[in-house]
C-alpha atoms as a PDB file:
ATOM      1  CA  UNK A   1      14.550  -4.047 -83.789  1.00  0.00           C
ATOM      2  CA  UNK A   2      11.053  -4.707 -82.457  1.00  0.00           C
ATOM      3  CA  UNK A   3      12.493  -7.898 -81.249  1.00  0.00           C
ATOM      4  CA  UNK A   4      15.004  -5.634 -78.783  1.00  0.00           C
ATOM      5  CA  UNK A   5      12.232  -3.338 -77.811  1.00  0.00           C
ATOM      6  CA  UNK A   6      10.144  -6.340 -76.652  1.00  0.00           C
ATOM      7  CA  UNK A   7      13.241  -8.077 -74.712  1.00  0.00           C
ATOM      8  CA  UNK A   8      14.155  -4.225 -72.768  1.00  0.00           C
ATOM      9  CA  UNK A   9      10.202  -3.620 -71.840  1.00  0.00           C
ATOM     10  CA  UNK A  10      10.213  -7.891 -70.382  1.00  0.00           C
ATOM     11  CA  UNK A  11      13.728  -7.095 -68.899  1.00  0.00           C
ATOM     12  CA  UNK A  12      12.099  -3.885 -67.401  1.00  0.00           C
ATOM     13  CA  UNK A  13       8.778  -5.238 -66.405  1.00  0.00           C
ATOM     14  CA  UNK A  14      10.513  -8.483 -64.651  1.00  0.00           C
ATOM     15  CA  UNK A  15      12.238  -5.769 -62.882  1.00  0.00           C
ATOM     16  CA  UNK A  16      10.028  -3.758 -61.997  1.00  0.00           C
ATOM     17  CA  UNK A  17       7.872  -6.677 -60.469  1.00  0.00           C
ATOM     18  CA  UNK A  18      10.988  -7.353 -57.750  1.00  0.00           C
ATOM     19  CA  UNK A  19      10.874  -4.141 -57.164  1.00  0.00           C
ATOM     20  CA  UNK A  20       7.287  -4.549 -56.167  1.00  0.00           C
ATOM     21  CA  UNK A  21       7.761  -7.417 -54.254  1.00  0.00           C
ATOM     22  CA  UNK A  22      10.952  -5.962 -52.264  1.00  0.00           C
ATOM     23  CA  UNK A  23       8.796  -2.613 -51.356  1.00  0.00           C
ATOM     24  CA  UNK A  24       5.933  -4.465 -50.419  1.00  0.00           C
ATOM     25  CA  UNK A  25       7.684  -7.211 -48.284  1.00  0.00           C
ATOM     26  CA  UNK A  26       9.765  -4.036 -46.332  1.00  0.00           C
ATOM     27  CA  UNK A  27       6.185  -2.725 -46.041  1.00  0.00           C
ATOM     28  CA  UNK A  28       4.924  -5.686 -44.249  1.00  0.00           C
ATOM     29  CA  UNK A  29       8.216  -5.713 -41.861  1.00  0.00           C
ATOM     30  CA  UNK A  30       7.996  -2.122 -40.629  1.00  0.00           C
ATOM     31  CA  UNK A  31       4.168  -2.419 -40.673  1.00  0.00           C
ATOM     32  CA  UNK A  32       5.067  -5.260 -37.936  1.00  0.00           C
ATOM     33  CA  UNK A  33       7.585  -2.949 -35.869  1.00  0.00           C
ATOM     34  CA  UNK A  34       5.455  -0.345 -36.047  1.00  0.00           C
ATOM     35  CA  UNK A  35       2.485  -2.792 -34.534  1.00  0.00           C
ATOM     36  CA  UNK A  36       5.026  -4.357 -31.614  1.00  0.00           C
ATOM     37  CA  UNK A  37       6.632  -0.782 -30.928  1.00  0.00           C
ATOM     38  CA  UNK A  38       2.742   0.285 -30.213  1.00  0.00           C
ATOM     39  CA  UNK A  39       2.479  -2.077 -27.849  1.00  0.00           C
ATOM     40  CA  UNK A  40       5.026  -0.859 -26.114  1.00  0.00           C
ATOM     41  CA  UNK A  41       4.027   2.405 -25.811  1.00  0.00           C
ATOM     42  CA  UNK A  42       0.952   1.109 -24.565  1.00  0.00           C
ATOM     43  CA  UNK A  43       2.809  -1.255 -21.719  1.00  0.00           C
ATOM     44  CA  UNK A  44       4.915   1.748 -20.609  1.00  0.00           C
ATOM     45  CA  UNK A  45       1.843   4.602 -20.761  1.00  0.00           C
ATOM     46  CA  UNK A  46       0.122   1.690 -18.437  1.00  0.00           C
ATOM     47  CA  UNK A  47       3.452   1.419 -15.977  1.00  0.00           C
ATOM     48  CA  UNK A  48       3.535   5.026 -16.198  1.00  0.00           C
ATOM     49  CA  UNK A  49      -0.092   5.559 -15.014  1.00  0.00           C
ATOM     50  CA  UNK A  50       0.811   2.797 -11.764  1.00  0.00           C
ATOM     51  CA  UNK A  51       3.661   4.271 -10.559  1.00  0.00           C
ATOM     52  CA  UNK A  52       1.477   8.084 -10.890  1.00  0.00           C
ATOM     53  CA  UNK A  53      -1.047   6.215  -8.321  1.00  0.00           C
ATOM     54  CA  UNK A  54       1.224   4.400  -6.428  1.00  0.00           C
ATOM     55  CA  UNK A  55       3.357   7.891  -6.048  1.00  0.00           C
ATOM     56  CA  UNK A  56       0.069   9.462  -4.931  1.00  0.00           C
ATOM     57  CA  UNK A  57      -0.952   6.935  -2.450  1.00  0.00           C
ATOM     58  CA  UNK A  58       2.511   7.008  -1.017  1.00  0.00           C
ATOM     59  CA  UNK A  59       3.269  10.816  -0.957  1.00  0.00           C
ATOM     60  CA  UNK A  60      -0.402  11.558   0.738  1.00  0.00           C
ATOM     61  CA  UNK A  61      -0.203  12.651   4.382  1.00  0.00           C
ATOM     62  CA  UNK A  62      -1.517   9.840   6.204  1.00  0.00           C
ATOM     63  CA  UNK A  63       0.774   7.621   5.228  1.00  0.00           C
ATOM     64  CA  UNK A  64       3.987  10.056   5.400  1.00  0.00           C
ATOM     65  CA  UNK A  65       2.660  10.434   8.783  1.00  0.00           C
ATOM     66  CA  UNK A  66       2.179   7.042   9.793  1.00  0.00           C
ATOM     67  CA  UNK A  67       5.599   5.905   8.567  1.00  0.00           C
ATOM     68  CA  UNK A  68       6.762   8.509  10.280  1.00  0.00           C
ATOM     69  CA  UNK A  69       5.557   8.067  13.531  1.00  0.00           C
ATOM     70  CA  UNK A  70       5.659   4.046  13.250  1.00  0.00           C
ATOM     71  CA  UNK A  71       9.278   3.439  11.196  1.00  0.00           C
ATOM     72  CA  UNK A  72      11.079   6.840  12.068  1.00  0.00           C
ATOM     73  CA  UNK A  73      10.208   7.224  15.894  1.00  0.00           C
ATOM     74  CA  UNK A  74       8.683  10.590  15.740  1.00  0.00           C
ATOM     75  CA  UNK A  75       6.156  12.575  17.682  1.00  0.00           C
ATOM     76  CA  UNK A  76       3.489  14.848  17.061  1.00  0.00           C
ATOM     77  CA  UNK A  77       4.641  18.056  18.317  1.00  0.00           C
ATOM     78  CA  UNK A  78       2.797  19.479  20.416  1.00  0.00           C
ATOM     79  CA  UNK A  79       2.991  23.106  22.542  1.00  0.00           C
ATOM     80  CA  UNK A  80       5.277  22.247  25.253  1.00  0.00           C
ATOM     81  CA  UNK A  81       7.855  20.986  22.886  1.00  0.00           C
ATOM     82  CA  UNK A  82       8.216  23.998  20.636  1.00  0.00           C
ATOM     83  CA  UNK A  83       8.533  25.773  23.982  1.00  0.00           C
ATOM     84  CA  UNK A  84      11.571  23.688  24.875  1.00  0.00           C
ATOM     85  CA  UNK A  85      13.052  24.415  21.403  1.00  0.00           C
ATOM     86  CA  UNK A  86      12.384  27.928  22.179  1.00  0.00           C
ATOM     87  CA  UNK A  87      14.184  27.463  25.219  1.00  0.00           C
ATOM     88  CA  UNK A  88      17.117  25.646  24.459  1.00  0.00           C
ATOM     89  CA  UNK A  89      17.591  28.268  21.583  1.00  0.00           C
ATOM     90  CA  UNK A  90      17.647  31.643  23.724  1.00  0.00           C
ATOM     91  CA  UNK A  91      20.135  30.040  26.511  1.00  0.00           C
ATOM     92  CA  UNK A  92      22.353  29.354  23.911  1.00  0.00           C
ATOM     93  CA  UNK A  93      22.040  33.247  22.391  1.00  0.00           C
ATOM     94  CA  UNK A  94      21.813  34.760  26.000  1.00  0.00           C
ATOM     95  CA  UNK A  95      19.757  37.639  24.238  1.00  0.00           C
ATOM     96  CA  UNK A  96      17.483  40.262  26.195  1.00  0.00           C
ATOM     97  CA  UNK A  97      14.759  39.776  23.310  1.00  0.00           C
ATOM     98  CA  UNK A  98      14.882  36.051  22.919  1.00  0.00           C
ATOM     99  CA  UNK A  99      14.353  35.784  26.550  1.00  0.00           C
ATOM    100  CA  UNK A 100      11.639  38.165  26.536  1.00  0.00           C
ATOM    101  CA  UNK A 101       9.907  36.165  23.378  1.00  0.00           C
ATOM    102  CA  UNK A 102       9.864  32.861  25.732  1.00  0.00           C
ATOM    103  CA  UNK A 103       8.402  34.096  28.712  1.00  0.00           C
ATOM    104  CA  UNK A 104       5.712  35.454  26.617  1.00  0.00           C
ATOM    105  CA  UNK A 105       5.266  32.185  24.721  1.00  0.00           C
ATOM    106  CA  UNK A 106       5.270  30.864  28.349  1.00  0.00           C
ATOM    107  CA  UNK A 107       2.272  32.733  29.698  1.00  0.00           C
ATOM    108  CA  UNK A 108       0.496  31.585  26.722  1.00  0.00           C
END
């Protein structure tokens, strides 16, 4: 009888120690994911933190303006052109008030 006991509890322990050595071994592989997927996080946070800047430099207003002038063609607006747009808009309205609102912008 003692003899049984003592073959379950090696039977048991033997086991037990795969157990220990599965658990442990699983340990050490998500340990490592866990480590590369960190990295990762890192890389991208870094990329993210680039694109931020390069986004800012890009989006400021001298350089909207200077691709705008240099790859788009356009011109800084100055008085007599929003007088033309003024313009061009009452003759096609033919209103009394329009017409009134550009001669005053014209004495101006």
């Amino acid at each position: 009888m003692l003899r049984i006991f003592n073959v379950i509890l090696l039977g048991f322990l033997i086991y037990s120690a795969f157990q220990l050595v599965g658990i442990r071994y699983k340990s050490r592989q998500d340990y490592s994911k866990l480590a590369l997927l960190k990295k990762q996080t890192s890389d991208m946070n870094d990329e993210y933190t680039k694109l931020l800047l390069e986004e800012g430099t890009f989006s400021s207003k001298m350089v909207l303006s200077d691709y705008a002038i240099t790859k788009l063609g356009f011109i800084q607006a100055d008085k007599s052109h929003i007088i033309e747009m003024l313009k061009s808009i009452c003759y096609k309205e033919y209103s009394e008030e329009c017409v009134l609102a550009t001669a005053g912008n014209l004495n101006n």
